[in-house]
PDB file of N, CA and C in Angstrom:
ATOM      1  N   UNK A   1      -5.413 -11.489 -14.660  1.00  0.00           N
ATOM      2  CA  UNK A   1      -5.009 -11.911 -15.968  1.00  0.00           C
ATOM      3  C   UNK A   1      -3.854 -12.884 -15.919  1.00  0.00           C
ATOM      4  N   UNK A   2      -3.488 -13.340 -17.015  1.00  0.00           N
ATOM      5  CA  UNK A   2      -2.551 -14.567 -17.101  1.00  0.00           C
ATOM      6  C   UNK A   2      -1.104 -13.771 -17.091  1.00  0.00           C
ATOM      7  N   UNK A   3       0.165 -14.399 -16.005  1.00  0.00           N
ATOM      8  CA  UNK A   3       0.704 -14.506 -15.643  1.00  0.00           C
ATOM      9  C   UNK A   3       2.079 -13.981 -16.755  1.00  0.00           C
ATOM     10  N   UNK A   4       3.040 -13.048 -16.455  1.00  0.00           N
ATOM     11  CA  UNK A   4       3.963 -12.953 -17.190  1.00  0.00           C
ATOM     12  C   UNK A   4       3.808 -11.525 -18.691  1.00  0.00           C
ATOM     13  N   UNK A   5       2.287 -11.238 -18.869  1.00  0.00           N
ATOM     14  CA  UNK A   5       2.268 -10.325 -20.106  1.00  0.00           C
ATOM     15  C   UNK A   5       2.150  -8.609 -19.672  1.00  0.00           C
ATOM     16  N   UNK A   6       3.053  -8.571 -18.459  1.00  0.00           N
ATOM     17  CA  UNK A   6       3.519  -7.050 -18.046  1.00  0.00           C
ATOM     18  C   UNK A   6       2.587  -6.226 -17.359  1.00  0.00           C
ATOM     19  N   UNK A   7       1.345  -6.785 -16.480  1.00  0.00           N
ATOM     20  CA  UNK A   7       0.555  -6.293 -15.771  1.00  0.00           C
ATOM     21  C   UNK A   7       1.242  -5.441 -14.609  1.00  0.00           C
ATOM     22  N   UNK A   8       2.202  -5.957 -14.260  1.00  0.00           N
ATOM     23  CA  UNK A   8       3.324  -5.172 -12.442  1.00  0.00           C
ATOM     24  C   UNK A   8       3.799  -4.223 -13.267  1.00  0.00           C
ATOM     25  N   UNK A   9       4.473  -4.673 -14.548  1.00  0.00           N
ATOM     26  CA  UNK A   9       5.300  -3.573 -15.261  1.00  0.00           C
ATOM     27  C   UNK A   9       4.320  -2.099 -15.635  1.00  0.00           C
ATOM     28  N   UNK A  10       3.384  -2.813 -16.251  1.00  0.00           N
ATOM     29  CA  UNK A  10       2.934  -1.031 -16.738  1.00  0.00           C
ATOM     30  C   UNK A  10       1.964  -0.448 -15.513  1.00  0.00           C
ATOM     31  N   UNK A  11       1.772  -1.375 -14.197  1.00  0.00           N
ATOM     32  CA  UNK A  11       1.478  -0.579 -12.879  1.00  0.00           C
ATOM     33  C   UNK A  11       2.020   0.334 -12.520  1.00  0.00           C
ATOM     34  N   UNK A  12       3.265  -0.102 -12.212  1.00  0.00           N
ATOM     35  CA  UNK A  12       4.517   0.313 -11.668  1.00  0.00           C
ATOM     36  C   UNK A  12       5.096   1.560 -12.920  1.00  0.00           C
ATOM     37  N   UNK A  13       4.829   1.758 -13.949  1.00  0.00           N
ATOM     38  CA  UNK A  13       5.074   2.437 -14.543  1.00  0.00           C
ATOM     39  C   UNK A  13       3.904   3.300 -14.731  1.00  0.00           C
ATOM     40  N   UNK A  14       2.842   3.429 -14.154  1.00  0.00           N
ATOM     41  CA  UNK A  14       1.665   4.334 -14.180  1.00  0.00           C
ATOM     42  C   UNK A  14       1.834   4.960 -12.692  1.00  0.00           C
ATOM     43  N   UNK A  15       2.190   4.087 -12.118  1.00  0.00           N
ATOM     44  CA  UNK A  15       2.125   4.899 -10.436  1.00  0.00           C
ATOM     45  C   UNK A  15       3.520   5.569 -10.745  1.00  0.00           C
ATOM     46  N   UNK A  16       4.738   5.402 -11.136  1.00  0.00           N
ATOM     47  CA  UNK A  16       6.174   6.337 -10.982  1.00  0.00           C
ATOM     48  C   UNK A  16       5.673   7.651 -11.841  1.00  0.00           C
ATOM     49  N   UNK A  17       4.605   7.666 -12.672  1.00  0.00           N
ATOM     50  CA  UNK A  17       4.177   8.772 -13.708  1.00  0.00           C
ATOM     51  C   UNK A  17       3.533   9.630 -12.704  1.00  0.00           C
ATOM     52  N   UNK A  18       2.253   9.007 -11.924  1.00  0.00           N
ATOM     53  CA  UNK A  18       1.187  10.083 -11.306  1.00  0.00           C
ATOM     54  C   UNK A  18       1.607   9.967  -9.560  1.00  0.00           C
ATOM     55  N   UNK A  19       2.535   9.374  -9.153  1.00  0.00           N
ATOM     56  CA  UNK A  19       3.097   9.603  -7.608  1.00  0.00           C
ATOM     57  C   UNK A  19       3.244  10.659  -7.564  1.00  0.00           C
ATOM     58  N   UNK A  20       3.757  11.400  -8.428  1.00  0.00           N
ATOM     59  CA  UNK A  20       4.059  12.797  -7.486  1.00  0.00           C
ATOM     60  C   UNK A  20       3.024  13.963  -7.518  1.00  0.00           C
ATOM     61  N   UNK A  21       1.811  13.334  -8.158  1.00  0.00           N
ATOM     62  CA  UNK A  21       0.838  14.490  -7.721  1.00  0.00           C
ATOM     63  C   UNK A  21       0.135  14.000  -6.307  1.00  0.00           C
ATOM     64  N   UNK A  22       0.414  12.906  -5.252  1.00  0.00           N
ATOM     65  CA  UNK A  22      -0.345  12.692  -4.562  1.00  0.00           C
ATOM     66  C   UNK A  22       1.164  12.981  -3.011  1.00  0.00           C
ATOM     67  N   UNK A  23       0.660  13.611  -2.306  1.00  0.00           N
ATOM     68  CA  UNK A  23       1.164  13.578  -1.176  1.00  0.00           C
ATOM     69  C   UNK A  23       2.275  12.420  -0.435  1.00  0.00           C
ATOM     70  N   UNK A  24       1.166  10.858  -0.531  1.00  0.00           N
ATOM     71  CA  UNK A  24       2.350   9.627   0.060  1.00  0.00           C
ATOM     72  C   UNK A  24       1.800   9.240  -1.500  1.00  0.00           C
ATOM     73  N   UNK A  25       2.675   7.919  -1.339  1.00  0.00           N
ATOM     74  CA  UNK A  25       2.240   7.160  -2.190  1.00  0.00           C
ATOM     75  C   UNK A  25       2.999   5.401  -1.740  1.00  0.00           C
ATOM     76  N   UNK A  26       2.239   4.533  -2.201  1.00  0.00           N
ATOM     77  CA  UNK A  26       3.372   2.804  -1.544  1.00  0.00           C
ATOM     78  C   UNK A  26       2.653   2.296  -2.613  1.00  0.00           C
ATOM     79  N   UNK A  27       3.218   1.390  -3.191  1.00  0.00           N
ATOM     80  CA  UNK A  27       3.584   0.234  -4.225  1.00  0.00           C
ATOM     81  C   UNK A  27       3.835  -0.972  -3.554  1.00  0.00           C
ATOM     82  N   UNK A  28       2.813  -1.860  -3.579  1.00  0.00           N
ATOM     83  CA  UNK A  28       3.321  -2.942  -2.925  1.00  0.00           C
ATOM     84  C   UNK A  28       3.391  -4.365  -4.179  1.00  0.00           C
ATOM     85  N   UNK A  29       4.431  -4.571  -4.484  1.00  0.00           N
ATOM     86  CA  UNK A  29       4.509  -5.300  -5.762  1.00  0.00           C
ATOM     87  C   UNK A  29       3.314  -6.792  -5.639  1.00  0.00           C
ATOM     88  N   UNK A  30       3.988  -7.563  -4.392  1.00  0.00           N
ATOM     89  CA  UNK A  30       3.296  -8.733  -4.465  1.00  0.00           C
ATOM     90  C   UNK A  30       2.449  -8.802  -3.188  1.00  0.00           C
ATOM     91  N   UNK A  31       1.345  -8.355  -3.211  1.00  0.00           N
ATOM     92  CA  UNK A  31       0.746  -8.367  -1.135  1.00  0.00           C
ATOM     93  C   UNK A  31       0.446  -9.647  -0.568  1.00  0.00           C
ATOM     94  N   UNK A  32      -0.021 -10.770  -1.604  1.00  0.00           N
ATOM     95  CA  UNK A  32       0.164 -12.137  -1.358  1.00  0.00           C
ATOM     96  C   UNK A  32       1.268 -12.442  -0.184  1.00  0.00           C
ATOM     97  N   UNK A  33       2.718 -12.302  -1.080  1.00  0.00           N
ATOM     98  CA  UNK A  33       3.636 -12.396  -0.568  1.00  0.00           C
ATOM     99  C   UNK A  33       4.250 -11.650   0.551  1.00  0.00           C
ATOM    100  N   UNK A  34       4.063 -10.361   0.915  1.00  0.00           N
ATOM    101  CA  UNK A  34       4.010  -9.134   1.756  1.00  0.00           C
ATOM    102  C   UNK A  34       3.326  -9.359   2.664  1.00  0.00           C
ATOM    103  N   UNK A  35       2.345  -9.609   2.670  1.00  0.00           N
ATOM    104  CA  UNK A  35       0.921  -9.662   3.437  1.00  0.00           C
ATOM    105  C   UNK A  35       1.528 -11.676   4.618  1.00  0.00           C
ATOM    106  N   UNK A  36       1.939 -12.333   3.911  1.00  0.00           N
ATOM    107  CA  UNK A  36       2.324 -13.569   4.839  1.00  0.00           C
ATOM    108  C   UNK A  36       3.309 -12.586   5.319  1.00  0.00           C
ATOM    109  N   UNK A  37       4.586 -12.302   4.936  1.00  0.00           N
ATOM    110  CA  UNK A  37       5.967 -12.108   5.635  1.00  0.00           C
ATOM    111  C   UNK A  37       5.362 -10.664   6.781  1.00  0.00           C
ATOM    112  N   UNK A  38       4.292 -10.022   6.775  1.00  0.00           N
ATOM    113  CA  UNK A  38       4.245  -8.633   7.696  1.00  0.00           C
ATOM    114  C   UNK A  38       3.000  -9.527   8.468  1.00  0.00           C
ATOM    115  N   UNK A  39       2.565 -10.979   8.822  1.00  0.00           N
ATOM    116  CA  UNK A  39       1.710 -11.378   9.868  1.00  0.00           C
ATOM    117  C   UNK A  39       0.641 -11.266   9.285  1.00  0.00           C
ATOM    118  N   UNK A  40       0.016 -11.199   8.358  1.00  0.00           N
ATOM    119  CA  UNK A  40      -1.673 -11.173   7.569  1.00  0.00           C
ATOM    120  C   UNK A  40      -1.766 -10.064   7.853  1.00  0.00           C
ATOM    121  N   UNK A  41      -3.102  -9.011   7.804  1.00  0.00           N
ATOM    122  CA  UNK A  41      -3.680  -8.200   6.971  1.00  0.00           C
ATOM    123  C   UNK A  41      -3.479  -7.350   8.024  1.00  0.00           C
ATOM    124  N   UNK A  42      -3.418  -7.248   9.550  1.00  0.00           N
ATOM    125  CA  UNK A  42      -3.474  -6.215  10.565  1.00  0.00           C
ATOM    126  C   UNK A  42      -1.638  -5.737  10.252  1.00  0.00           C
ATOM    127  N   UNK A  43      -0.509  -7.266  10.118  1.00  0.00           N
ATOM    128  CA  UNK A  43       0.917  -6.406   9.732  1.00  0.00           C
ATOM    129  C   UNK A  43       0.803  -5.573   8.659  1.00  0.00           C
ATOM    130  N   UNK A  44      -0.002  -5.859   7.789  1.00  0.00           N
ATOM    131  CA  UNK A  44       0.197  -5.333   6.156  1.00  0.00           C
ATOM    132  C   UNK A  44      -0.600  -3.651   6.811  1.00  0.00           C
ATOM    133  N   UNK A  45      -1.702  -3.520   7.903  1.00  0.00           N
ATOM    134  CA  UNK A  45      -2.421  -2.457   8.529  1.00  0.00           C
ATOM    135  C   UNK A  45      -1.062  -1.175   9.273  1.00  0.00           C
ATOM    136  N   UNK A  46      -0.147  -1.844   9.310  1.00  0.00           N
ATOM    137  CA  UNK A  46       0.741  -1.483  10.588  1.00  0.00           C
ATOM    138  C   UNK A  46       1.954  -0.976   9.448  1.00  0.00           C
ATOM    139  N   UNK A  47       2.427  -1.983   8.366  1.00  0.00           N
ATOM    140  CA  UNK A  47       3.418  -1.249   7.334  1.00  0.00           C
ATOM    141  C   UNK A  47       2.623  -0.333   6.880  1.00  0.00           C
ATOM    142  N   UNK A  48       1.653  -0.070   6.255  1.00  0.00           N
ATOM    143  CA  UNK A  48       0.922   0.702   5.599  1.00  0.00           C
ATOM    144  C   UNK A  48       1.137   2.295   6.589  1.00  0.00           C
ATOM    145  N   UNK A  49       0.644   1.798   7.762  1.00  0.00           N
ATOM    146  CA  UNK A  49       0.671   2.696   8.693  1.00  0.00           C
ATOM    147  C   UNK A  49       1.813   3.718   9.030  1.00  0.00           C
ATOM    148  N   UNK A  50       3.014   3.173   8.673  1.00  0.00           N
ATOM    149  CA  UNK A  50       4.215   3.426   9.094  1.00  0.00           C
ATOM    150  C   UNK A  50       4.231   4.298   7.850  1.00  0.00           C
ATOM    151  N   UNK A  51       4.405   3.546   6.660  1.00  0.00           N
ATOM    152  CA  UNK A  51       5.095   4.398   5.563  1.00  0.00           C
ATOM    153  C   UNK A  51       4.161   5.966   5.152  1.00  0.00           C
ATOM    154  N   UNK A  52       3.041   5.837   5.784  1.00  0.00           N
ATOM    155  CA  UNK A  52       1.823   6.870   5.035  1.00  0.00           C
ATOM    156  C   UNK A  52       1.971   8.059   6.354  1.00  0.00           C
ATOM    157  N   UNK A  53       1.909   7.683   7.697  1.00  0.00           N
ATOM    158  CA  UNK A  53       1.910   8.576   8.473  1.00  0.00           C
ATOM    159  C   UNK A  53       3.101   8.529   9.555  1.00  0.00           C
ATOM    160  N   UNK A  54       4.346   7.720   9.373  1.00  0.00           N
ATOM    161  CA  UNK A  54       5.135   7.917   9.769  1.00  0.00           C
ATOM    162  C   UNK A  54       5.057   7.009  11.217  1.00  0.00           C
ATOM    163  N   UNK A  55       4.421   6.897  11.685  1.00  0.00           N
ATOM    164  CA  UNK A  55       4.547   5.705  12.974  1.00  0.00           C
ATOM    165  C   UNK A  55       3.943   4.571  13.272  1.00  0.00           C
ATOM    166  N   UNK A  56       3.716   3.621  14.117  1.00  0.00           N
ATOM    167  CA  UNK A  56       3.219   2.359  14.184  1.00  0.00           C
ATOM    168  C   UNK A  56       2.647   2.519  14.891  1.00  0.00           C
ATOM    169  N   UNK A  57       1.191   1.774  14.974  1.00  0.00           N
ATOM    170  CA  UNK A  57       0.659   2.147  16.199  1.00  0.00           C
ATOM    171  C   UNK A  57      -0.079   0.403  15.960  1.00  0.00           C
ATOM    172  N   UNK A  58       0.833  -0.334  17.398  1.00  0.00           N
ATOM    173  CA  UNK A  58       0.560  -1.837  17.710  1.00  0.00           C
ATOM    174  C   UNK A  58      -0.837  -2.329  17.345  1.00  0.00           C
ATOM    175  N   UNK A  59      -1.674  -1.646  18.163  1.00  0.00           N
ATOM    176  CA  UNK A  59      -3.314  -1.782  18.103  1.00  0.00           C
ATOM    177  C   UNK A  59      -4.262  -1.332  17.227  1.00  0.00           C
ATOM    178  N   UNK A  60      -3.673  -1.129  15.919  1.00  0.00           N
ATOM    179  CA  UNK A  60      -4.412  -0.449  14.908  1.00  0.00           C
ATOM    180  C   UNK A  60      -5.786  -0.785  14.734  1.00  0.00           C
ATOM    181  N   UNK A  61      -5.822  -2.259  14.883  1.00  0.00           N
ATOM    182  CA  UNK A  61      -7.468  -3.237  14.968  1.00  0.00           C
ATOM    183  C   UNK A  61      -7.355  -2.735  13.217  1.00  0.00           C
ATOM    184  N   UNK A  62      -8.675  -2.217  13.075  1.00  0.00           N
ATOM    185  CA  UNK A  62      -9.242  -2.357  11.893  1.00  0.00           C
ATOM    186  C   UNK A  62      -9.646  -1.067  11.427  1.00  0.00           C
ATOM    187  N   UNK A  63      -8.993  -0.118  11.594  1.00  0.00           N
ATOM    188  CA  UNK A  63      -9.392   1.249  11.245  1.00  0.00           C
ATOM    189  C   UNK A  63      -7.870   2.049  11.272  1.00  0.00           C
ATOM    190  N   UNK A  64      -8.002   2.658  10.445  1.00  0.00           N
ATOM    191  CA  UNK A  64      -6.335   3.934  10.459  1.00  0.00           C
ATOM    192  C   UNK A  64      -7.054   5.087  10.994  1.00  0.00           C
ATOM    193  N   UNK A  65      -5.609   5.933  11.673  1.00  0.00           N
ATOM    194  CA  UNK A  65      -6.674   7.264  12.234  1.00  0.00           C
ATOM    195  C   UNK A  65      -7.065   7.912  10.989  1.00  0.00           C
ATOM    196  N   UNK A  66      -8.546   8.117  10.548  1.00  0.00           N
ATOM    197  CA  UNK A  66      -9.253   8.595   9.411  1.00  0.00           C
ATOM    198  C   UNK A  66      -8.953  10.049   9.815  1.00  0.00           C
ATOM    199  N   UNK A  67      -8.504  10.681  11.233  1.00  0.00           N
ATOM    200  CA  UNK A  67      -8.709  12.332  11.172  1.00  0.00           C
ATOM    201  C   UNK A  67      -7.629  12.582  10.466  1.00  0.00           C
ATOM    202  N   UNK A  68      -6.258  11.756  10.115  1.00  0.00           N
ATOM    203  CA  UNK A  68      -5.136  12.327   9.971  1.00  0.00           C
ATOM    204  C   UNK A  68      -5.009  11.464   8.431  1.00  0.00           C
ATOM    205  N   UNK A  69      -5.501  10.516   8.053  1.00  0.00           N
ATOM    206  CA  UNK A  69      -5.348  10.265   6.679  1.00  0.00           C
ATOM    207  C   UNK A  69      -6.637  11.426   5.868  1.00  0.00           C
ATOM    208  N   UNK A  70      -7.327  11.365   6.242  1.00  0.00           N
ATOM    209  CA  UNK A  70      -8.587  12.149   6.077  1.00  0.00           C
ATOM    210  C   UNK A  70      -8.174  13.325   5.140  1.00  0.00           C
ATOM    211  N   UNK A  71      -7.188  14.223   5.513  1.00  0.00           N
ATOM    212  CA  UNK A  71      -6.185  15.468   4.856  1.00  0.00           C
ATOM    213  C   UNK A  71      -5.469  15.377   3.909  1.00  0.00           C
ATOM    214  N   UNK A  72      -5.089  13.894   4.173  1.00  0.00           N
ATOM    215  CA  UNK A  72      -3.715  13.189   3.233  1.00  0.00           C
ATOM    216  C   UNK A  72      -4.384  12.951   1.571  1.00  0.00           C
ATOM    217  N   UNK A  73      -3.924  13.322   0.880  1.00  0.00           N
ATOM    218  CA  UNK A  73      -3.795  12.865  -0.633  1.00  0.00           C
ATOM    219  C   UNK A  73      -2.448  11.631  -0.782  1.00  0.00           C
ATOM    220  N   UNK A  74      -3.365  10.402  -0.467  1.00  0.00           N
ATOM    221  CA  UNK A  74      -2.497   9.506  -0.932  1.00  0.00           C
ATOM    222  C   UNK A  74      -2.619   8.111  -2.088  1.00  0.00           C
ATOM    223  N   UNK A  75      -1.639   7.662  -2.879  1.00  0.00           N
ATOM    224  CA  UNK A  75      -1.878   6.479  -3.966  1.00  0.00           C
ATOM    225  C   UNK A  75      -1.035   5.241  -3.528  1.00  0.00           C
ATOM    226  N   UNK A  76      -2.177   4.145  -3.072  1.00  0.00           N
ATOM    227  CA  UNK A  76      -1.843   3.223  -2.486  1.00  0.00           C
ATOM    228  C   UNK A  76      -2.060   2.467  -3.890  1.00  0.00           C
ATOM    229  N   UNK A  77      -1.222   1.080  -3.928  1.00  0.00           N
ATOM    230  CA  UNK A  77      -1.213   0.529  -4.844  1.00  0.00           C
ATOM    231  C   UNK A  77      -1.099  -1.106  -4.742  1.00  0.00           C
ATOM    232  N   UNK A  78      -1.589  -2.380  -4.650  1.00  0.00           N
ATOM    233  CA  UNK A  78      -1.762  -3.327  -4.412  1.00  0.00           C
ATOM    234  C   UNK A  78      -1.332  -4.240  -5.609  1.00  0.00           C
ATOM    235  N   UNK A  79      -0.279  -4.753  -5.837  1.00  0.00           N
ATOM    236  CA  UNK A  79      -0.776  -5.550  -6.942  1.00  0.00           C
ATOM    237  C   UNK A  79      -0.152  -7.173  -6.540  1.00  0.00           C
ATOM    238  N   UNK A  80      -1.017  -8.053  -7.570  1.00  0.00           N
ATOM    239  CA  UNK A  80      -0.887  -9.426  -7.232  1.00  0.00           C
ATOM    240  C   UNK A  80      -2.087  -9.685  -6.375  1.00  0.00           C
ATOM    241  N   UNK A  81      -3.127  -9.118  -6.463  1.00  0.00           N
ATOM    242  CA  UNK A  81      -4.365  -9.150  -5.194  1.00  0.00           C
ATOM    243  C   UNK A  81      -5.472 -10.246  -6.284  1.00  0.00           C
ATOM    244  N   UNK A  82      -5.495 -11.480  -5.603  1.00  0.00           N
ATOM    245  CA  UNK A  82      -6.610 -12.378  -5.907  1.00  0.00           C
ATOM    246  C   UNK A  82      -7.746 -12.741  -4.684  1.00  0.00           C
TER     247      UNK A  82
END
């Protein structure tokens, strides 16, 4: 939608409401912008990684360990995604 009429705002104010029924939760305001500064989509694989299960793991490739998110109740949140 067009630019400026409070789309981040009432995100960001729907995820601070229902975060705490989910286990993790990450907000990533702008991933455009996130996604260049963490190396394209494998850094953005590797922050993700960190904040949800606590460590980095270099070689993530293209898959998270599914046995250990698999358990997890988590609300990931993307916004600014074209």
């Amino acid at each position: 939608g067009m630019g400026g009429i409070g789309k981040t705002t009432l995100a960001k104010a729907i995820f601070n409401k229902i975060s705490r029924q989910f286990e993790d939760s990450y907000f990533i305001e702008n991933i455009r912008e996130e996604s260049e500064k963490s190396g394209g989509l494998n850094g953005m694989r590797q922050k993700l990684s960190h904040a949800l299960l606590g460590d980095i793991h270099p070689n993530i490739g293209f898959i998270f360990p599914r046995e250990r998110l698999s358990r997890k109740k988590v609300l990931i949140v993307l916004d600014d995604v074209w």
